[in-house]
PDB file of N, CA and C in Angstrom:
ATOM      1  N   UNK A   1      57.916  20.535  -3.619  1.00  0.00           N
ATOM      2  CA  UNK A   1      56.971  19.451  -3.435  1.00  0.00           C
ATOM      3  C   UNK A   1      55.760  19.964  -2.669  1.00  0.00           C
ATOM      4  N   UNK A   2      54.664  19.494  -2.921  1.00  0.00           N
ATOM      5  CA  UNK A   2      53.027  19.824  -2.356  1.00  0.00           C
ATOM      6  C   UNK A   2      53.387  19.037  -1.057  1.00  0.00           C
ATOM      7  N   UNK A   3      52.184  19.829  -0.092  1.00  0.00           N
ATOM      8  CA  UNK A   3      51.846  19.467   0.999  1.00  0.00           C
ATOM      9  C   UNK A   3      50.633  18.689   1.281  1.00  0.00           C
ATOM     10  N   UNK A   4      50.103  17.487   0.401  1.00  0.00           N
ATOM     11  CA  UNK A   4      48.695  17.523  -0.054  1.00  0.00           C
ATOM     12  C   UNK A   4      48.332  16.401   1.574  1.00  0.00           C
ATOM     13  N   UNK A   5      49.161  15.813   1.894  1.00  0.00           N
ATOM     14  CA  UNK A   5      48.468  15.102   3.431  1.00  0.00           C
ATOM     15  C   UNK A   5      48.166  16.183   4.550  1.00  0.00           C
ATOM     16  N   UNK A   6      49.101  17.330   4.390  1.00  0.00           N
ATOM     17  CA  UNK A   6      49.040  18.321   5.806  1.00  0.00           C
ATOM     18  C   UNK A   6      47.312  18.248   6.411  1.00  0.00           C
ATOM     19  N   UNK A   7      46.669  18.217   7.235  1.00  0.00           N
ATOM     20  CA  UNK A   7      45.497  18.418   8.189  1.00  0.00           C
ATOM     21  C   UNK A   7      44.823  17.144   7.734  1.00  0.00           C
ATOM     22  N   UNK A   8      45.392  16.153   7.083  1.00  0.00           N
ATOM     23  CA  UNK A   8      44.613  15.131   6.444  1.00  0.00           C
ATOM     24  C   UNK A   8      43.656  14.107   8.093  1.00  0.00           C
ATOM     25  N   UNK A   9      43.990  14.189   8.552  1.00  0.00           N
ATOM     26  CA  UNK A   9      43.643  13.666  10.180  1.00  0.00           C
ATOM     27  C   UNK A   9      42.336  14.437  10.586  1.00  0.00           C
ATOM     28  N   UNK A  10      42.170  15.845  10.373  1.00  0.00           N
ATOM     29  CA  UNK A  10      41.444  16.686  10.764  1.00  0.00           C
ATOM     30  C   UNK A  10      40.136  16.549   9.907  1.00  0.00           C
ATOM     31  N   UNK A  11      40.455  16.437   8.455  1.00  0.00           N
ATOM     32  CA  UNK A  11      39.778  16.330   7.881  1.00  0.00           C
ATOM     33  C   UNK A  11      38.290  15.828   7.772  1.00  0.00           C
ATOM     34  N   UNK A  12      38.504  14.172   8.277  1.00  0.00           N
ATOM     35  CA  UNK A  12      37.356  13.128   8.436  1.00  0.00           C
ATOM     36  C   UNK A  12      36.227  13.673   9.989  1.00  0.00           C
ATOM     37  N   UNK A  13      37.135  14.297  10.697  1.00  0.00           N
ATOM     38  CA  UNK A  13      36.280  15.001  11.601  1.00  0.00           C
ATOM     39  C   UNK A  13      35.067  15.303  11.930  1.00  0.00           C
ATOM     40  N   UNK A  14      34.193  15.400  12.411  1.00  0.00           N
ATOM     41  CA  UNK A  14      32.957  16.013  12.439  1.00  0.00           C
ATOM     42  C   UNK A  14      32.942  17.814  12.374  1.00  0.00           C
ATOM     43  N   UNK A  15      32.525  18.527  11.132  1.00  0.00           N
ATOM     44  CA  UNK A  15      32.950  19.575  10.571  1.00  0.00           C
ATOM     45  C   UNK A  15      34.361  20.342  11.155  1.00  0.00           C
ATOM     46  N   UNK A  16      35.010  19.152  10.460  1.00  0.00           N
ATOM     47  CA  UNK A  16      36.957  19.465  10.344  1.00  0.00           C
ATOM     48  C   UNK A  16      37.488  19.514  11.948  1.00  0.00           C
ATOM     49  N   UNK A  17      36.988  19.003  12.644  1.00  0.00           N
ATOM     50  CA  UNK A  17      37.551  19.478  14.214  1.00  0.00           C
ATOM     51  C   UNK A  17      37.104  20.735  15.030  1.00  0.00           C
ATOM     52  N   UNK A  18      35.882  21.673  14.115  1.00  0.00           N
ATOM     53  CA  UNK A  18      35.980  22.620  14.806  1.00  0.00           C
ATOM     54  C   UNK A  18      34.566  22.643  15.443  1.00  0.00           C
ATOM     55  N   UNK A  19      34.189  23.615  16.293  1.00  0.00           N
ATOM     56  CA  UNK A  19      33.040  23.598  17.302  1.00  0.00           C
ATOM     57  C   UNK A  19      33.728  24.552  18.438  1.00  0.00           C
ATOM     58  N   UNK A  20      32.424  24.828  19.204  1.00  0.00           N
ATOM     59  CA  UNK A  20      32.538  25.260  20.689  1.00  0.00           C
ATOM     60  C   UNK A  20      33.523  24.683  21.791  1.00  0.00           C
ATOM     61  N   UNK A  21      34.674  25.316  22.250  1.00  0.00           N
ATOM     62  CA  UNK A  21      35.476  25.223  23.093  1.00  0.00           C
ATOM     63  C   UNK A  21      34.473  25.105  24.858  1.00  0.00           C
ATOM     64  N   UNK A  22      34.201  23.932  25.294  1.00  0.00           N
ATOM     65  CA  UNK A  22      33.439  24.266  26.511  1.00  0.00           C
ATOM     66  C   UNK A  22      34.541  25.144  27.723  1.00  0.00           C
ATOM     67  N   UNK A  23      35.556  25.280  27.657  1.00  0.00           N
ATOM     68  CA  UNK A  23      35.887  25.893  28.655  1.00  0.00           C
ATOM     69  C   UNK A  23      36.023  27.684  28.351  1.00  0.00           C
ATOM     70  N   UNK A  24      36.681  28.053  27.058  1.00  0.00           N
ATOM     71  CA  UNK A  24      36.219  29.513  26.591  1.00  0.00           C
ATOM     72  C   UNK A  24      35.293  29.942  26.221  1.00  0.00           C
ATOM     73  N   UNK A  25      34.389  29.219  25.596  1.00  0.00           N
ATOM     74  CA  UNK A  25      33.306  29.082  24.947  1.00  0.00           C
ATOM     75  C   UNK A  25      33.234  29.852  23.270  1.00  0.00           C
ATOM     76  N   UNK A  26      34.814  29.962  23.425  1.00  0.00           N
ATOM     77  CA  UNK A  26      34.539  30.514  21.488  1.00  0.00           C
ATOM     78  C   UNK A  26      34.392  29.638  20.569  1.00  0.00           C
ATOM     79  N   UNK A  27      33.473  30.371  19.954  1.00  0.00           N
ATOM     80  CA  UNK A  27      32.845  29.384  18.205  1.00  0.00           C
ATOM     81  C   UNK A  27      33.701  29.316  17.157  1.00  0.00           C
ATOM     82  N   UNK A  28      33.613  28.040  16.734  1.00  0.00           N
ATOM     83  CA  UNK A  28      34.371  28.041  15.207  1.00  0.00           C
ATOM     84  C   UNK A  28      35.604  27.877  15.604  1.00  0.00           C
ATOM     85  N   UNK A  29      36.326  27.579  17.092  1.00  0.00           N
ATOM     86  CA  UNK A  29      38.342  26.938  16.631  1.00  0.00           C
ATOM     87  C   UNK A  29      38.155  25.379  16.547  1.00  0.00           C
ATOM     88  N   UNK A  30      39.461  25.244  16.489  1.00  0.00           N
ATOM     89  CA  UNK A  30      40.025  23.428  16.560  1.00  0.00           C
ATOM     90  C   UNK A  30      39.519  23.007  17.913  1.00  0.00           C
ATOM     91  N   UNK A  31      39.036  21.828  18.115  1.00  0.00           N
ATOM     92  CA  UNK A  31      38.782  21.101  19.106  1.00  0.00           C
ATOM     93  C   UNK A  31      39.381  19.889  19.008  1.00  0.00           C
ATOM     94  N   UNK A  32      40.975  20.124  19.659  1.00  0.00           N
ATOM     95  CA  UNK A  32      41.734  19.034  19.025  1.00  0.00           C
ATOM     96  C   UNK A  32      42.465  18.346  20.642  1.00  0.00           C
ATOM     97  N   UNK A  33      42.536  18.899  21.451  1.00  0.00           N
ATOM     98  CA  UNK A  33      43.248  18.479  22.545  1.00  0.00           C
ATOM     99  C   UNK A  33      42.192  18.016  23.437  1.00  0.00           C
ATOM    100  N   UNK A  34      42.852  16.837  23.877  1.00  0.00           N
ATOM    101  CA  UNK A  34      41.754  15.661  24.976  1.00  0.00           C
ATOM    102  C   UNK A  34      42.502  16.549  26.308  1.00  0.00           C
ATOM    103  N   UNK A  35      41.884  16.835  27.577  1.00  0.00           N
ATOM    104  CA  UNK A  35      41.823  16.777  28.663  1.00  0.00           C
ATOM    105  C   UNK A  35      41.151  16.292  29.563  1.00  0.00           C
ATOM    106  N   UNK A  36      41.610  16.215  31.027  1.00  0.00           N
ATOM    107  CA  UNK A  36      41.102  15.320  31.377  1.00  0.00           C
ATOM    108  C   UNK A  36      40.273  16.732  32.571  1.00  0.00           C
ATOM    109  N   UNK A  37      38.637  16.039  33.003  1.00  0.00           N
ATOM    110  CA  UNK A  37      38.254  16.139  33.413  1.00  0.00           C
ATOM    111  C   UNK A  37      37.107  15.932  34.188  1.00  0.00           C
ATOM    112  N   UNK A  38      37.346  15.672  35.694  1.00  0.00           N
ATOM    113  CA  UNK A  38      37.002  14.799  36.539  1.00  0.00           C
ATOM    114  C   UNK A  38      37.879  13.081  35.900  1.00  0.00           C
ATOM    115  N   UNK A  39      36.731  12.374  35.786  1.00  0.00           N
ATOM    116  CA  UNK A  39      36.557  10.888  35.581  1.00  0.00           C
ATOM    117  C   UNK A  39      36.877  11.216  33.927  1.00  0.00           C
ATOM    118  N   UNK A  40      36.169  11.978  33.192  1.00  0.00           N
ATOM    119  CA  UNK A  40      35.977  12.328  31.775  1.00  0.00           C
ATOM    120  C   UNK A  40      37.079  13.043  31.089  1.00  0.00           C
ATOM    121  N   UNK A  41      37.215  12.823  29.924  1.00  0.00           N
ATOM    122  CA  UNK A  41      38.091  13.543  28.610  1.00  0.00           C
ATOM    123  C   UNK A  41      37.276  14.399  27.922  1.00  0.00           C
ATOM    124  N   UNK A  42      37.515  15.771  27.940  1.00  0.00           N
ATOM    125  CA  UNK A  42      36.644  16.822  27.121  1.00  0.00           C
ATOM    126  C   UNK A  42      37.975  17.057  25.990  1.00  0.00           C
ATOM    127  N   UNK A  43      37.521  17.578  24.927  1.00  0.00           N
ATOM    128  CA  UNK A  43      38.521  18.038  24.273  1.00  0.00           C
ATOM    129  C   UNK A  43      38.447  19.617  23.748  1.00  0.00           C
ATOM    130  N   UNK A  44      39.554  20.369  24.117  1.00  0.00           N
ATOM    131  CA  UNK A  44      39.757  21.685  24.067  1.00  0.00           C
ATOM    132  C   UNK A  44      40.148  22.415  23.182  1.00  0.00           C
ATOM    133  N   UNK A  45      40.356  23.567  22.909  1.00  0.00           N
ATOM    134  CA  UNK A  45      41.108  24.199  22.159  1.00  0.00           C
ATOM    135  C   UNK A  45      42.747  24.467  22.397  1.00  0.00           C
ATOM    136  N   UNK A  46      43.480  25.028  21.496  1.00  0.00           N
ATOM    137  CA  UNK A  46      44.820  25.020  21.753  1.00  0.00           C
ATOM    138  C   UNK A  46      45.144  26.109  22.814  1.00  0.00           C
ATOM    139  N   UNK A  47      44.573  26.772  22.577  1.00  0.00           N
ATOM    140  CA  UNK A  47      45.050  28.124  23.980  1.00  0.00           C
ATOM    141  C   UNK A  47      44.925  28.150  25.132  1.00  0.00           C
ATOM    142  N   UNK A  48      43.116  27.300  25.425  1.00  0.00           N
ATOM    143  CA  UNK A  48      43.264  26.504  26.826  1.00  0.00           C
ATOM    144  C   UNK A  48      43.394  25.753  27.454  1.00  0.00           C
ATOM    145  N   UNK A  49      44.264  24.474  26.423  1.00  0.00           N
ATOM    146  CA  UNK A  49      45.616  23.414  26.598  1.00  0.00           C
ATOM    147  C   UNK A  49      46.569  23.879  27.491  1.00  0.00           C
ATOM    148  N   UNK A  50      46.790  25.689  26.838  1.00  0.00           N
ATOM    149  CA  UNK A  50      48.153  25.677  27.468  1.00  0.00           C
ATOM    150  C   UNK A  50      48.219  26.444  28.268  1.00  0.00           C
ATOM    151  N   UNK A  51      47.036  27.254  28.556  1.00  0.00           N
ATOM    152  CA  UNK A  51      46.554  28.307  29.687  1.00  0.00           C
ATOM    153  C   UNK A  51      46.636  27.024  31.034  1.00  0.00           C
ATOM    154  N   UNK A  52      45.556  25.888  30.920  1.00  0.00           N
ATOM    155  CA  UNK A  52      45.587  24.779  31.590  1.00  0.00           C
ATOM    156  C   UNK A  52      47.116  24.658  32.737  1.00  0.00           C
ATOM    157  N   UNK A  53      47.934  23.785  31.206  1.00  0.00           N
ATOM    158  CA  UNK A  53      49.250  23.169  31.583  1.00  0.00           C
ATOM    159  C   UNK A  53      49.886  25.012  32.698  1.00  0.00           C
ATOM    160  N   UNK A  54      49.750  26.082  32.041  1.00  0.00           N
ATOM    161  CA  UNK A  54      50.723  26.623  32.741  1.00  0.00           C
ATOM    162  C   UNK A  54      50.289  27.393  34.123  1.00  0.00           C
ATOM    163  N   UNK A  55      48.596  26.865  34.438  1.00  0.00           N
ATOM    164  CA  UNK A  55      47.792  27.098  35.455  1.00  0.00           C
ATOM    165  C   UNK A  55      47.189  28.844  35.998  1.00  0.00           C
ATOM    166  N   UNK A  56      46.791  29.115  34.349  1.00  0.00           N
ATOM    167  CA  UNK A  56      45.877  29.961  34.273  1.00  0.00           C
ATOM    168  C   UNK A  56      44.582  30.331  34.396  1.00  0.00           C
ATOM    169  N   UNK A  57      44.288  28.757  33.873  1.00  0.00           N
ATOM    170  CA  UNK A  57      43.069  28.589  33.715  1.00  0.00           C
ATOM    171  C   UNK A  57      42.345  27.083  34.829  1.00  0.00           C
ATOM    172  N   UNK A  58      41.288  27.048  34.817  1.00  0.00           N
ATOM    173  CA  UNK A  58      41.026  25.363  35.588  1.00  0.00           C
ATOM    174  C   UNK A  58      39.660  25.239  34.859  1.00  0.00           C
ATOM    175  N   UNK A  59      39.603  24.154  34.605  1.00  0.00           N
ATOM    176  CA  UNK A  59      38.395  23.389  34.144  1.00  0.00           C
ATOM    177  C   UNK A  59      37.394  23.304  35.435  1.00  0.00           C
ATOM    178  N   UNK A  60      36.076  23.972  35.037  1.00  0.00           N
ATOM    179  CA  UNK A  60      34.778  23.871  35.807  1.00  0.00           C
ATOM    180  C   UNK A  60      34.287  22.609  35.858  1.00  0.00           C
ATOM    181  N   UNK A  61      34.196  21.675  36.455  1.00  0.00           N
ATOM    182  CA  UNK A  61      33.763  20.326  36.606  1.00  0.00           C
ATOM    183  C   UNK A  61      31.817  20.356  36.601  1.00  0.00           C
TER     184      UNK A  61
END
């Protein structure tokens, strides 16, 4: 059987979810994870989701 819904969410996106990561600053990944920062929700990439959670990294306010 096809997978024809898989990324269907991503899709409607503003060019598919992807853009500038403000905290790595690399071009062209997913910008799919909300974090929180300060008062505000930025949304990140997947690597510094989890750099974040496992306190590698910290968000520059």
């Amino acid at each position: 059987m096809s997978k024809a819904h898989r990324g269907k969410g991503i899709r409607d996106l503003v060019s598919k979810g992807r853009g500038e990561c403000p905290v790595c600053h690399r071009e062209n990944v997913k910008i799919l994870y909300e974090q929180e920062a300060g008062e505000k929700k930025i949304k990140i990439c997947k690597t510094c989701k989890a750099a974040i959670k496992h306190g590698k990294k910290a968000i520059a306010s």
